[in-house]
Protein backbone atom coordinates (compact mmCIF):
# COMPACT_ATOMS: atom_id res chain seq x y z
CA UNK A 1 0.00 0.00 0.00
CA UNK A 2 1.35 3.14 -1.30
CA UNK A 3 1.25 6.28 1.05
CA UNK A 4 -0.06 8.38 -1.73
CA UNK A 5 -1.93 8.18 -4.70
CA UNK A 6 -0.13 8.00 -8.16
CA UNK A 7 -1.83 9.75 -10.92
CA UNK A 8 0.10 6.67 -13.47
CA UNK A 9 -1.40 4.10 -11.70
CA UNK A 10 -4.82 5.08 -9.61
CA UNK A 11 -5.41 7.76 -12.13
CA UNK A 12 -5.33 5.35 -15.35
CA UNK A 13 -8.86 5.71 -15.03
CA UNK A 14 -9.81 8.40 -13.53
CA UNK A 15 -13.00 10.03 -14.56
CA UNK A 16 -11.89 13.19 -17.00
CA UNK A 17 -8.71 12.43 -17.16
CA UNK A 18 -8.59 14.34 -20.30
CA UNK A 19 -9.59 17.08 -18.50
CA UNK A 20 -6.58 17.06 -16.11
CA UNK A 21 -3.72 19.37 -15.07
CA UNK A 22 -1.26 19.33 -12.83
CA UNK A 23 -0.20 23.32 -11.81
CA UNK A 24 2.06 25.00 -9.07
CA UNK A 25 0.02 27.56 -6.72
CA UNK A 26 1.00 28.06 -3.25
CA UNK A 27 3.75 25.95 -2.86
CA UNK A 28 1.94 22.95 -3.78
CA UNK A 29 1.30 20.67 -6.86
CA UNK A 30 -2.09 20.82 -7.54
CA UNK A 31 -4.72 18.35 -9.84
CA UNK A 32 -7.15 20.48 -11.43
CA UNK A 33 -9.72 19.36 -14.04
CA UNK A 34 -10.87 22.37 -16.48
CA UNK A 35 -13.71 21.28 -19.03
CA UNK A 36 -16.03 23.68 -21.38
CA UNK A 37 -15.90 27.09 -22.56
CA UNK A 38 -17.47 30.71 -20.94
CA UNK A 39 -17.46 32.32 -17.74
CA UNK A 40 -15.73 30.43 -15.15
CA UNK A 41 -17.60 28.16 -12.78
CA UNK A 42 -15.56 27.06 -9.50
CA UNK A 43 -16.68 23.46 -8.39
CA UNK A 44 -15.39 22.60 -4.90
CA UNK A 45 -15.69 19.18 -3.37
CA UNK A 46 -15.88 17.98 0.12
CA UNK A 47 -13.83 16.52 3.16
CA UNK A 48 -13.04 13.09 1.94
CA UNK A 49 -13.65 13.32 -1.68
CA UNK A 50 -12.57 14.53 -4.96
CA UNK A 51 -12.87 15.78 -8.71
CA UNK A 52 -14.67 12.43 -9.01
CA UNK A 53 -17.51 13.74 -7.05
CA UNK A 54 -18.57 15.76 -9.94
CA UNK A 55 -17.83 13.31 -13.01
CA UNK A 56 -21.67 13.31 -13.94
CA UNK A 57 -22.26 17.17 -13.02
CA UNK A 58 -19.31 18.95 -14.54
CA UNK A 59 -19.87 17.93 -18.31
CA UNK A 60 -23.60 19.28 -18.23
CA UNK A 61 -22.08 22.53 -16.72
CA UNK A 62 -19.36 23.00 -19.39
CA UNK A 63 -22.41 23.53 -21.71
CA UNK A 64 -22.60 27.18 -20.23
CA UNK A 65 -19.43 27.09 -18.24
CA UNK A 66 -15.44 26.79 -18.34
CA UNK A 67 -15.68 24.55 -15.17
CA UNK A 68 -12.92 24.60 -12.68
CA UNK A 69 -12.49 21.47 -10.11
CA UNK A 70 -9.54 21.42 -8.00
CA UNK A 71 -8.51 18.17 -5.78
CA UNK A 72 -8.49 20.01 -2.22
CA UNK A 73 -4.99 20.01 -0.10
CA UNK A 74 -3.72 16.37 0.15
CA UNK A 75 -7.33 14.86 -1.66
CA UNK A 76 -6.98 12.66 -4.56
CA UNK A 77 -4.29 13.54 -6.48
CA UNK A 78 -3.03 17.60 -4.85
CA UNK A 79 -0.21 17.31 -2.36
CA UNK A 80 -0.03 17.73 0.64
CA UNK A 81 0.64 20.94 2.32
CA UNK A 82 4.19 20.79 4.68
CA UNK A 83 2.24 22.69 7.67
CA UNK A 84 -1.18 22.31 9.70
CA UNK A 85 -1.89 26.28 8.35
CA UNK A 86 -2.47 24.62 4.93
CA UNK A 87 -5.25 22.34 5.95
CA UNK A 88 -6.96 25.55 7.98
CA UNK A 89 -10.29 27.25 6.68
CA UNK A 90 -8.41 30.80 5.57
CA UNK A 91 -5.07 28.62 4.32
CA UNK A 92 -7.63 25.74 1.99
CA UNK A 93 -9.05 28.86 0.77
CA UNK A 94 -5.67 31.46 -0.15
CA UNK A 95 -4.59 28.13 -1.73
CA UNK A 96 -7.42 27.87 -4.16
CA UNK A 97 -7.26 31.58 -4.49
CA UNK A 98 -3.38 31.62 -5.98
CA UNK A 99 -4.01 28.74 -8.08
CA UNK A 100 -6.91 30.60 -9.81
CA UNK A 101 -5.02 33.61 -10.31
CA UNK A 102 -1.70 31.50 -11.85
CA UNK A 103 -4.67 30.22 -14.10
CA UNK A 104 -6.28 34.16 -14.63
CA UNK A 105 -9.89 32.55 -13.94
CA UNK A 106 -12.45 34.68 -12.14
CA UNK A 107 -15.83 32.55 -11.19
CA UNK A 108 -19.05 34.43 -11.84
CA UNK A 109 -20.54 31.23 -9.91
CA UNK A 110 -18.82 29.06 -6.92
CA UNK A 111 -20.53 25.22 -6.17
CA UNK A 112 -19.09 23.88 -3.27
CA UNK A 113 -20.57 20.34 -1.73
CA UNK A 114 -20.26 20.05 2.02
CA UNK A 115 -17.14 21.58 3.05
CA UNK A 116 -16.54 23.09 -0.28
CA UNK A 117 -19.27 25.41 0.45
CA UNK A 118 -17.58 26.92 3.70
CA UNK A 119 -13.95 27.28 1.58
CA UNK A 120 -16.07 28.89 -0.87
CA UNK A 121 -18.20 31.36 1.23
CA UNK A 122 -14.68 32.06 3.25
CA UNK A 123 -12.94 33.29 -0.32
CA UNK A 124 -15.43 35.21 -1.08
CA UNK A 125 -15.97 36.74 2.55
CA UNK A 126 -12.19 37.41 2.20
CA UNK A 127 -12.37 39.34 -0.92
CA UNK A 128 -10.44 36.33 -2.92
CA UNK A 129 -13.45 35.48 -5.07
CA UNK A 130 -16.33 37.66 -5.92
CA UNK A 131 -19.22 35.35 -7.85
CA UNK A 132 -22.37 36.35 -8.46
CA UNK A 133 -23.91 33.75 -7.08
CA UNK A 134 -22.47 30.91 -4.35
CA UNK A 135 -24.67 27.64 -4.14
CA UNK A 136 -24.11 25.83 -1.41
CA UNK A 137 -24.53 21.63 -2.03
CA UNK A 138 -25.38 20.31 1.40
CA UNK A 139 -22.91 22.83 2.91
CA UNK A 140 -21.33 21.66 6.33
CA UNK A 141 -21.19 25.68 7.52
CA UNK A 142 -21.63 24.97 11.08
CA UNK A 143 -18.93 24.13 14.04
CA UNK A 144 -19.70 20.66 15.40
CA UNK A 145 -21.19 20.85 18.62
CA UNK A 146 -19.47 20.83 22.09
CA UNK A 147 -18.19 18.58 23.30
CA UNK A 148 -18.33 16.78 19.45
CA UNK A 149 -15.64 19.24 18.33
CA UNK A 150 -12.81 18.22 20.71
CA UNK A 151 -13.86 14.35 20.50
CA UNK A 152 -13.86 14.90 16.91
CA UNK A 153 -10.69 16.91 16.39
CA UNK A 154 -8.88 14.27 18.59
CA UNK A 155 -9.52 11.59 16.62
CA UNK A 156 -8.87 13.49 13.41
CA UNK A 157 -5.83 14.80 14.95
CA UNK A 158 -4.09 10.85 15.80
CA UNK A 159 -5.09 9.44 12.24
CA UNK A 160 -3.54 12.53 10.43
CA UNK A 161 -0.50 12.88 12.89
CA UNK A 162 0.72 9.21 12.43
CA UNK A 163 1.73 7.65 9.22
CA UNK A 164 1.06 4.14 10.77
CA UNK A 165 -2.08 5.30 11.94
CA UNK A 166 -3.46 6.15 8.68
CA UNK A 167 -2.29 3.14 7.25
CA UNK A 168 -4.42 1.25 9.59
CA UNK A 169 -7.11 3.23 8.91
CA UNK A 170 -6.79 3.25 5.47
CA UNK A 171 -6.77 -0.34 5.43
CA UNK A 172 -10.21 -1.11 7.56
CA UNK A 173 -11.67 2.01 5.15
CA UNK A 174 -10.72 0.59 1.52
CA UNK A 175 -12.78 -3.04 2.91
CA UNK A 176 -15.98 -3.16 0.76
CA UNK A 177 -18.19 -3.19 3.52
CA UNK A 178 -16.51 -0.43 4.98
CA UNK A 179 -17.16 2.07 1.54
CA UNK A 180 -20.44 0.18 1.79
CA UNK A 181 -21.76 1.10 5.25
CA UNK A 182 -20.03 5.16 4.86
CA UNK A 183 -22.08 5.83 1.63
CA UNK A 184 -25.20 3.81 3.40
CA UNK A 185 -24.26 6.88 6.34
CA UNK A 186 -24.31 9.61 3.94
CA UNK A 187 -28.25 8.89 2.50
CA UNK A 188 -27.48 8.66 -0.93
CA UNK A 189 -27.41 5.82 -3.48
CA UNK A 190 -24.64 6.13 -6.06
CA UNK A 191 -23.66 4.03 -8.95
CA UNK A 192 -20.93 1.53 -8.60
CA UNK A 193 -18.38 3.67 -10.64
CA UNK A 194 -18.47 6.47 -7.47
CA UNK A 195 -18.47 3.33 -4.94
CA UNK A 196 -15.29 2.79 -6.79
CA UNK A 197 -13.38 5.79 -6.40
CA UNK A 198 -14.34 6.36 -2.88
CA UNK A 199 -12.93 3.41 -2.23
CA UNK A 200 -9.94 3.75 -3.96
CA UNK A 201 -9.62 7.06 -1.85
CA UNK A 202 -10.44 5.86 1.47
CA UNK A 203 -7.38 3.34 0.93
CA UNK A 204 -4.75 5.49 0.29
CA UNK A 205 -3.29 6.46 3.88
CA UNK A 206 -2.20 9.84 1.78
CA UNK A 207 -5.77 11.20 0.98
CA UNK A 208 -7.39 9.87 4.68
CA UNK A 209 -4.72 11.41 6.78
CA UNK A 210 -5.71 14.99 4.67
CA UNK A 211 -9.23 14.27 5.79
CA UNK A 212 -8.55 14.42 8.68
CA UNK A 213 -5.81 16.80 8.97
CA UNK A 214 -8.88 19.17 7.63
CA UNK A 215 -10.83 17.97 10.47
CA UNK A 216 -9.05 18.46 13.06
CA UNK A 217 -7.52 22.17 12.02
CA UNK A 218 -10.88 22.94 10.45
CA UNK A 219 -12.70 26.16 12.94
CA UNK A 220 -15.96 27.37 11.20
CA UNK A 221 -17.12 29.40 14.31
CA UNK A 222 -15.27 32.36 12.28
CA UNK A 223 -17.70 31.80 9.43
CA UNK A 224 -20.62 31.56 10.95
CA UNK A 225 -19.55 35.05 12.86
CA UNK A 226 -18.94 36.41 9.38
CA UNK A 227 -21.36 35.19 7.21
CA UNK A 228 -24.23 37.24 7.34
CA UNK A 229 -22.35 39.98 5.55
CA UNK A 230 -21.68 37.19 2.60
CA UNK A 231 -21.94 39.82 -0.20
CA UNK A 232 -22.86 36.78 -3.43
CA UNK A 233 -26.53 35.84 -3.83
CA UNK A 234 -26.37 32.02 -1.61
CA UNK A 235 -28.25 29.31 -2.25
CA UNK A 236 -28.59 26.81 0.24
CA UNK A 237 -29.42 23.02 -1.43
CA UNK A 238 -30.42 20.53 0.98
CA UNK A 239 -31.14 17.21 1.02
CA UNK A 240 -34.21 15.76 2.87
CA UNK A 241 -32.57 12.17 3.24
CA UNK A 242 -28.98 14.16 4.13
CA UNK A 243 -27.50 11.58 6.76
CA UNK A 244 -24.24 13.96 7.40
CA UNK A 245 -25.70 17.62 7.22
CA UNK A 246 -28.63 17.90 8.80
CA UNK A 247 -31.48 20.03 6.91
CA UNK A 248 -31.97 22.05 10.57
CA UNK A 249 -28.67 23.40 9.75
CA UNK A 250 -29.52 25.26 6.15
CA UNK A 251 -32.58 26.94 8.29
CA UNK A 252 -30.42 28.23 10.43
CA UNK A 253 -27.90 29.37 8.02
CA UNK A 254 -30.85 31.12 5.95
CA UNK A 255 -31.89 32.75 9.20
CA UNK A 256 -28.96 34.88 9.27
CA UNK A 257 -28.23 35.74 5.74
CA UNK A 258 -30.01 38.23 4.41
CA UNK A 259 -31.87 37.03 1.06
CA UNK A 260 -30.35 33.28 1.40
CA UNK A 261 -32.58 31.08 -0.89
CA UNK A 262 -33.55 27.43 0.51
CA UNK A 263 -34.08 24.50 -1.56
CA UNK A 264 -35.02 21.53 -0.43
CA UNK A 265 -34.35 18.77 -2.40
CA UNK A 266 -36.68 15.49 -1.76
CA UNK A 267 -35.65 11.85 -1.46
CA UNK A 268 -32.00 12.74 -1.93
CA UNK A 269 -28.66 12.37 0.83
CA UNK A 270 -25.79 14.08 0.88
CA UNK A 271 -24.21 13.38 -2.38
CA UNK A 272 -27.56 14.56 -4.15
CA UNK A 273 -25.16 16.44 -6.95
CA UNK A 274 -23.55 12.61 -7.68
CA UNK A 275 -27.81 10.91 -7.44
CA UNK A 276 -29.27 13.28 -9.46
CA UNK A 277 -26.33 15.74 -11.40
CA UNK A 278 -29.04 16.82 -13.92
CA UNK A 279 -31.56 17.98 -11.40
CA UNK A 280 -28.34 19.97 -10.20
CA UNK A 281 -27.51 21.08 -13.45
CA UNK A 282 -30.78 22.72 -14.02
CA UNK A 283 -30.90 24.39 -10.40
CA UNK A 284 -27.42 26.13 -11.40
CA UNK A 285 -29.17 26.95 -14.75
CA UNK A 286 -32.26 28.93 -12.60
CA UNK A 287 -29.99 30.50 -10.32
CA UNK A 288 -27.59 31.83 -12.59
CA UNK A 289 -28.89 34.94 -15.04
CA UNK A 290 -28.30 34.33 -18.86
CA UNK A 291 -26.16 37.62 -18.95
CA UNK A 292 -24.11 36.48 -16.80
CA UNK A 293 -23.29 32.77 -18.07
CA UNK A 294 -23.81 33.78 -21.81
């Protein structure tokens, strides 16, 4: 078992590989898939996943859309950052900032699933980005609660701090039943293409110890301090079935934004952009005005 992935051999087959470049921003390598032609579009995925998460979405996107997908800090196929800073809300999102500027795009729209959504709220509350529009997939915005946090920062904190450690983990993670029973957790069916990339991620020691390196230097009480002056139109998509984010927490984002839309989304879980990427597609398509996309 290889510490990290290897874009030769786990990439082979990786979906849009066409798609794929490998650029220097921030002092780290970074895989970035860019697809389709117009304004840019910013897709951002979540803790634990990758450009993979949005193999069915992107393409309809890059209709309108030159769609940009980075691999976060130490997911899939981006390095890993040499200090704890780089795994931090603020340091995730100067990161993404520098390698959008070394490729001159500006986003007039940011989609960010789960933690995505709080990197891309935080750039744009920090003056890195400024979309028209931010649409939040299931966004995990708010600080776990206490005494969660420290329980869950702990844990986070031993699997990304030990190589050995994530190796273990890594190992009981990549088991079938394992992917199996975290997708079951998450409320979504998938088809057995994503099964297979998440589990190809969750056994690589490389990408779980930057899951959890995010998790346990990951402080969103900031954002939620700063958020109601969020100057992009947000759009909060959640998913009635969501088994990670609970809905209760896009109310209560909405109540403290001023003009936050809320769109429930029936039947689906939290990877409702992977169940359903056309139903996705078309949301983007109503949010987003013609003159800005066209």
């Amino acid at each position: 078992m290889t510490y990290h992935l290897s874009w030769d051999r786990d990439g082979r087959d990786w979906p849009h590989r066409e798609a794929s470049r490998f650029i220097e921003a921030a002092g780290l390598r970074w895989h970035v898939q860019i697809m389709g032609q117009g304004p840019a579009a910013l897709l951002l995925h979540g803790t634990g996943a990758s450009t993979h998460s949005f193999r069915d979405l992107a393409p309809l996107l890059a209709q309108r859309y030159t769609v940009v997908m980075p691999d976060l800090p130490g997911h899939g196929f981006t390095a890993t950052p040499a200090t704890s800073e780089g795994f931090t809300l603020p340091g995730v999102s100067a990161g993404i900032a520098a390698l959008l500027d070394s490729l001159h795009m500006r986003p007039v729209i940011a989609v960010g699933h789960s933690a995505g959504a709080a990197i891309a709220i935080r750039m744009a509350l920090d003056g890195l980005i400024d979309p028209r529009v931010i649409i939040s997939l299931n966004g995990a915005l708010l600080p776990y609660p206490i005494p969660s946090s420290g329980i869950v920062a702990a844990a986070a904190r031993a699997v990304w701090s030990s190589p050995l450690t994530a190796r273990a983990f890594a190992f009981m993670a990549g088991a079938d039943s394992t992917v199996e029973r975290m997708l079951r957790g998450t409320g979504s069916t998938i088809d057995s293409a994503g099964k297979r990339y998440y589990g190809r991620l969750a056994s690589n020691p490389g990408h779980v110890a930057a899951a959890m390196a995010l998790m346990a230097n990951w402080d969103l009480h900031p954002l939620l301090r700063d958020i109601p002056t969020l100057k992009p139109h947000l759009v909060l998509v959640s998913g009635s079935k969501d088994g990670m984010v609970p809905p209760s927490e896009a109310y209560r984002i909405r109540s403290v934004v001023p003009n936050a839309e809320l769109i429930p989304l029936r039947g689906l879980g939290h990877l409702a952009h992977e169940e359903r990427p056309g139903e996705i597609a078309a949301l983007v398509e109503r949010m987003v005005p013609h003159e800005t996309a066209g």
